[in-house]
C-alpha atoms as a PDB file:
ATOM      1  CA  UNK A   1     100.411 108.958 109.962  1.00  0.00           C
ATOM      2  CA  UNK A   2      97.483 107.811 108.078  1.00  0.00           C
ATOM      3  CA  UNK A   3      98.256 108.963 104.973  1.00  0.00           C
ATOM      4  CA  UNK A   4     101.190 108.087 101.716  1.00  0.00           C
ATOM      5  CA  UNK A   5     100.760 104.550 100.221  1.00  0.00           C
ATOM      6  CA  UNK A   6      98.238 102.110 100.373  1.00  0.00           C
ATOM      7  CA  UNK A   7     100.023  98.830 102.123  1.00  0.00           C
ATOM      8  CA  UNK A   8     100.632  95.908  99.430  1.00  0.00           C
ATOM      9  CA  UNK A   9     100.248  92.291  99.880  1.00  0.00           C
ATOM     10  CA  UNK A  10     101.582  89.069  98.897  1.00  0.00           C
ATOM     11  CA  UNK A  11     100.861  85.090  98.413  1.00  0.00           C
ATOM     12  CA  UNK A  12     102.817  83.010  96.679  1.00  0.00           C
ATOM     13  CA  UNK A  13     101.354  80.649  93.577  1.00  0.00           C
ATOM     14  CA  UNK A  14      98.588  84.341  93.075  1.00  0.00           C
ATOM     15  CA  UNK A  15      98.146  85.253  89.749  1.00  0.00           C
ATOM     16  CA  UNK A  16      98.000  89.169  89.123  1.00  0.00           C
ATOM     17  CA  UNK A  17      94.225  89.121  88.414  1.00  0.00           C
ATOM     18  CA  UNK A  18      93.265  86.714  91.184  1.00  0.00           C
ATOM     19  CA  UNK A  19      95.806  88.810  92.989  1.00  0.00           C
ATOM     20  CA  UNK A  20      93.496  92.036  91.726  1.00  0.00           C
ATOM     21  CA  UNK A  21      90.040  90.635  92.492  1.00  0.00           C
ATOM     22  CA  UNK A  22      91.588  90.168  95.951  1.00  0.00           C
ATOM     23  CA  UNK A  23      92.728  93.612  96.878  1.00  0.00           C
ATOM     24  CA  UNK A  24      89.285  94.713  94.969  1.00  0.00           C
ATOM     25  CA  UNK A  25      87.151  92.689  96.993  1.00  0.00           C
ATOM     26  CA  UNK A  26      88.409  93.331 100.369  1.00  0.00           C
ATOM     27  CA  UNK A  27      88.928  97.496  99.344  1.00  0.00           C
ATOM     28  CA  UNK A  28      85.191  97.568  98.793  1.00  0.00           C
ATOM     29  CA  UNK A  29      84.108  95.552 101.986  1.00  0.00           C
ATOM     30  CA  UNK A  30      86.543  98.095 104.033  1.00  0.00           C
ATOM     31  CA  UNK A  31      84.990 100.779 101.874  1.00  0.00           C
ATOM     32  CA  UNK A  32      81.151  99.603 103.117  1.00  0.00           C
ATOM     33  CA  UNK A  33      81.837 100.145 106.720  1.00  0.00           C
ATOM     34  CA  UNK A  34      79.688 102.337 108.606  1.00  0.00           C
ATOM     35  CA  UNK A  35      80.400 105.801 108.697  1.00  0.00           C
ATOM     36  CA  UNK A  36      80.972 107.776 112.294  1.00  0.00           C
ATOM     37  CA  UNK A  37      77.816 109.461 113.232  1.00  0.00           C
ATOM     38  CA  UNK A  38      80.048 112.694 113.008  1.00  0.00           C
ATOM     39  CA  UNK A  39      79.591 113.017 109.626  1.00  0.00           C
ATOM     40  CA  UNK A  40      77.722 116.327 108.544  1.00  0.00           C
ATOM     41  CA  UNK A  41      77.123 115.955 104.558  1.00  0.00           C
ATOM     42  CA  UNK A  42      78.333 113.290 102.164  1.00  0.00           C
ATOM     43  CA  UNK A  43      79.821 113.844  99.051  1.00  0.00           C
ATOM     44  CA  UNK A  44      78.351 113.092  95.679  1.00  0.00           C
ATOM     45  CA  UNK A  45      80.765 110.292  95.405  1.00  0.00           C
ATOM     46  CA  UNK A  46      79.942 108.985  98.573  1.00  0.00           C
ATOM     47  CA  UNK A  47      82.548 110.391 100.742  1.00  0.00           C
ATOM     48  CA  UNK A  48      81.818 111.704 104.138  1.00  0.00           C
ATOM     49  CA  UNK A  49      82.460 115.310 104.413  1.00  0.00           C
ATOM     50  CA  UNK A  50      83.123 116.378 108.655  1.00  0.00           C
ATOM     51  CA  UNK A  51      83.002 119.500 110.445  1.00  0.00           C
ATOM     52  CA  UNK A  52      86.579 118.958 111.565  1.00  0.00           C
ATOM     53  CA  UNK A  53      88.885 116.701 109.591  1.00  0.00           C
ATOM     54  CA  UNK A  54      90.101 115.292 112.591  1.00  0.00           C
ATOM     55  CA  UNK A  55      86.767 112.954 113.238  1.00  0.00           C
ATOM     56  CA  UNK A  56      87.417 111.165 109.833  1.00  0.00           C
ATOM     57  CA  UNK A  57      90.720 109.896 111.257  1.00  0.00           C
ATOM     58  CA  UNK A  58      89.226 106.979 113.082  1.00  0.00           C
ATOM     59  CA  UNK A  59      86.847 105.592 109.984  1.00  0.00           C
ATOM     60  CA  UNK A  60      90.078 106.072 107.872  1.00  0.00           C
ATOM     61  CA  UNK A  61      91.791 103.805 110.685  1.00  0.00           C
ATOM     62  CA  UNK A  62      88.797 101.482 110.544  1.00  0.00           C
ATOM     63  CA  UNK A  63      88.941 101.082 106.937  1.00  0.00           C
ATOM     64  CA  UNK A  64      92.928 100.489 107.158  1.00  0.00           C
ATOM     65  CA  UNK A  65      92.046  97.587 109.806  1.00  0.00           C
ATOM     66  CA  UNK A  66      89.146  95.884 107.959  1.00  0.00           C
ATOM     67  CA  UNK A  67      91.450  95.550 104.963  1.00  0.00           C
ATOM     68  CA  UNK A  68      94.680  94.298 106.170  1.00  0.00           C
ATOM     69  CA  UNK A  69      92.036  91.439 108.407  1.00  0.00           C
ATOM     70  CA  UNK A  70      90.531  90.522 104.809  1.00  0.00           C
ATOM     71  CA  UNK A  71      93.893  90.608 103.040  1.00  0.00           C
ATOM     72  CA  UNK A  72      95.141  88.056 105.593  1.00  0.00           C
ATOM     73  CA  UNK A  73      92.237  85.858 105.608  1.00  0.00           C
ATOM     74  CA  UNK A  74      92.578  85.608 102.066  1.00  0.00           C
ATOM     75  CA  UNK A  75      95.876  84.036 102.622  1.00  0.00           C
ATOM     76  CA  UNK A  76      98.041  87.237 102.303  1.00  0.00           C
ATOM     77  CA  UNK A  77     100.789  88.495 104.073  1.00  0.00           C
ATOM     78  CA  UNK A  78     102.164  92.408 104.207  1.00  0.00           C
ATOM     79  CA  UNK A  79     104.909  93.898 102.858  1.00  0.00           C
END
């Protein structure tokens, strides 16, 4: 459900690289959100590791949320 392509987003009169800086910007604020206090170990790259896969599911959602609400702040809409 989660899972297959990140969704895209678009304004018209965006250039590609403001367009870029955008989807940048508000993938690294989603990215910052606290993590679920079920994580048990983190990565080296930063990524939560769980005991069951199943308690990622709602920071993945989180993430989703936060950066969709910055996209459209921004001014852009979904495809």
């Amino acid at each position: 459900m989660l899972a297959g392509c990140a969704p895209s987003y678009t304004k018209l009169g965006v250039s590609p690289e403001e367009g870029a800086r955008d989807a940048y910007e508000c993938h690294y604020q989603s990215q910052a959100l606290p993590r679920t206090p079920q994580a048990v170990a983190v990565t080296p790259s930063g990524a939560p590791l769980y005991a069951d896969w199943s308690l990622g599911l709602g920071d993945l959602a989180l993430q989703r949320q936060m950066l969709d609400a910055c996209m459209r702040a921004r001014g852009y809409t979904r495809d």
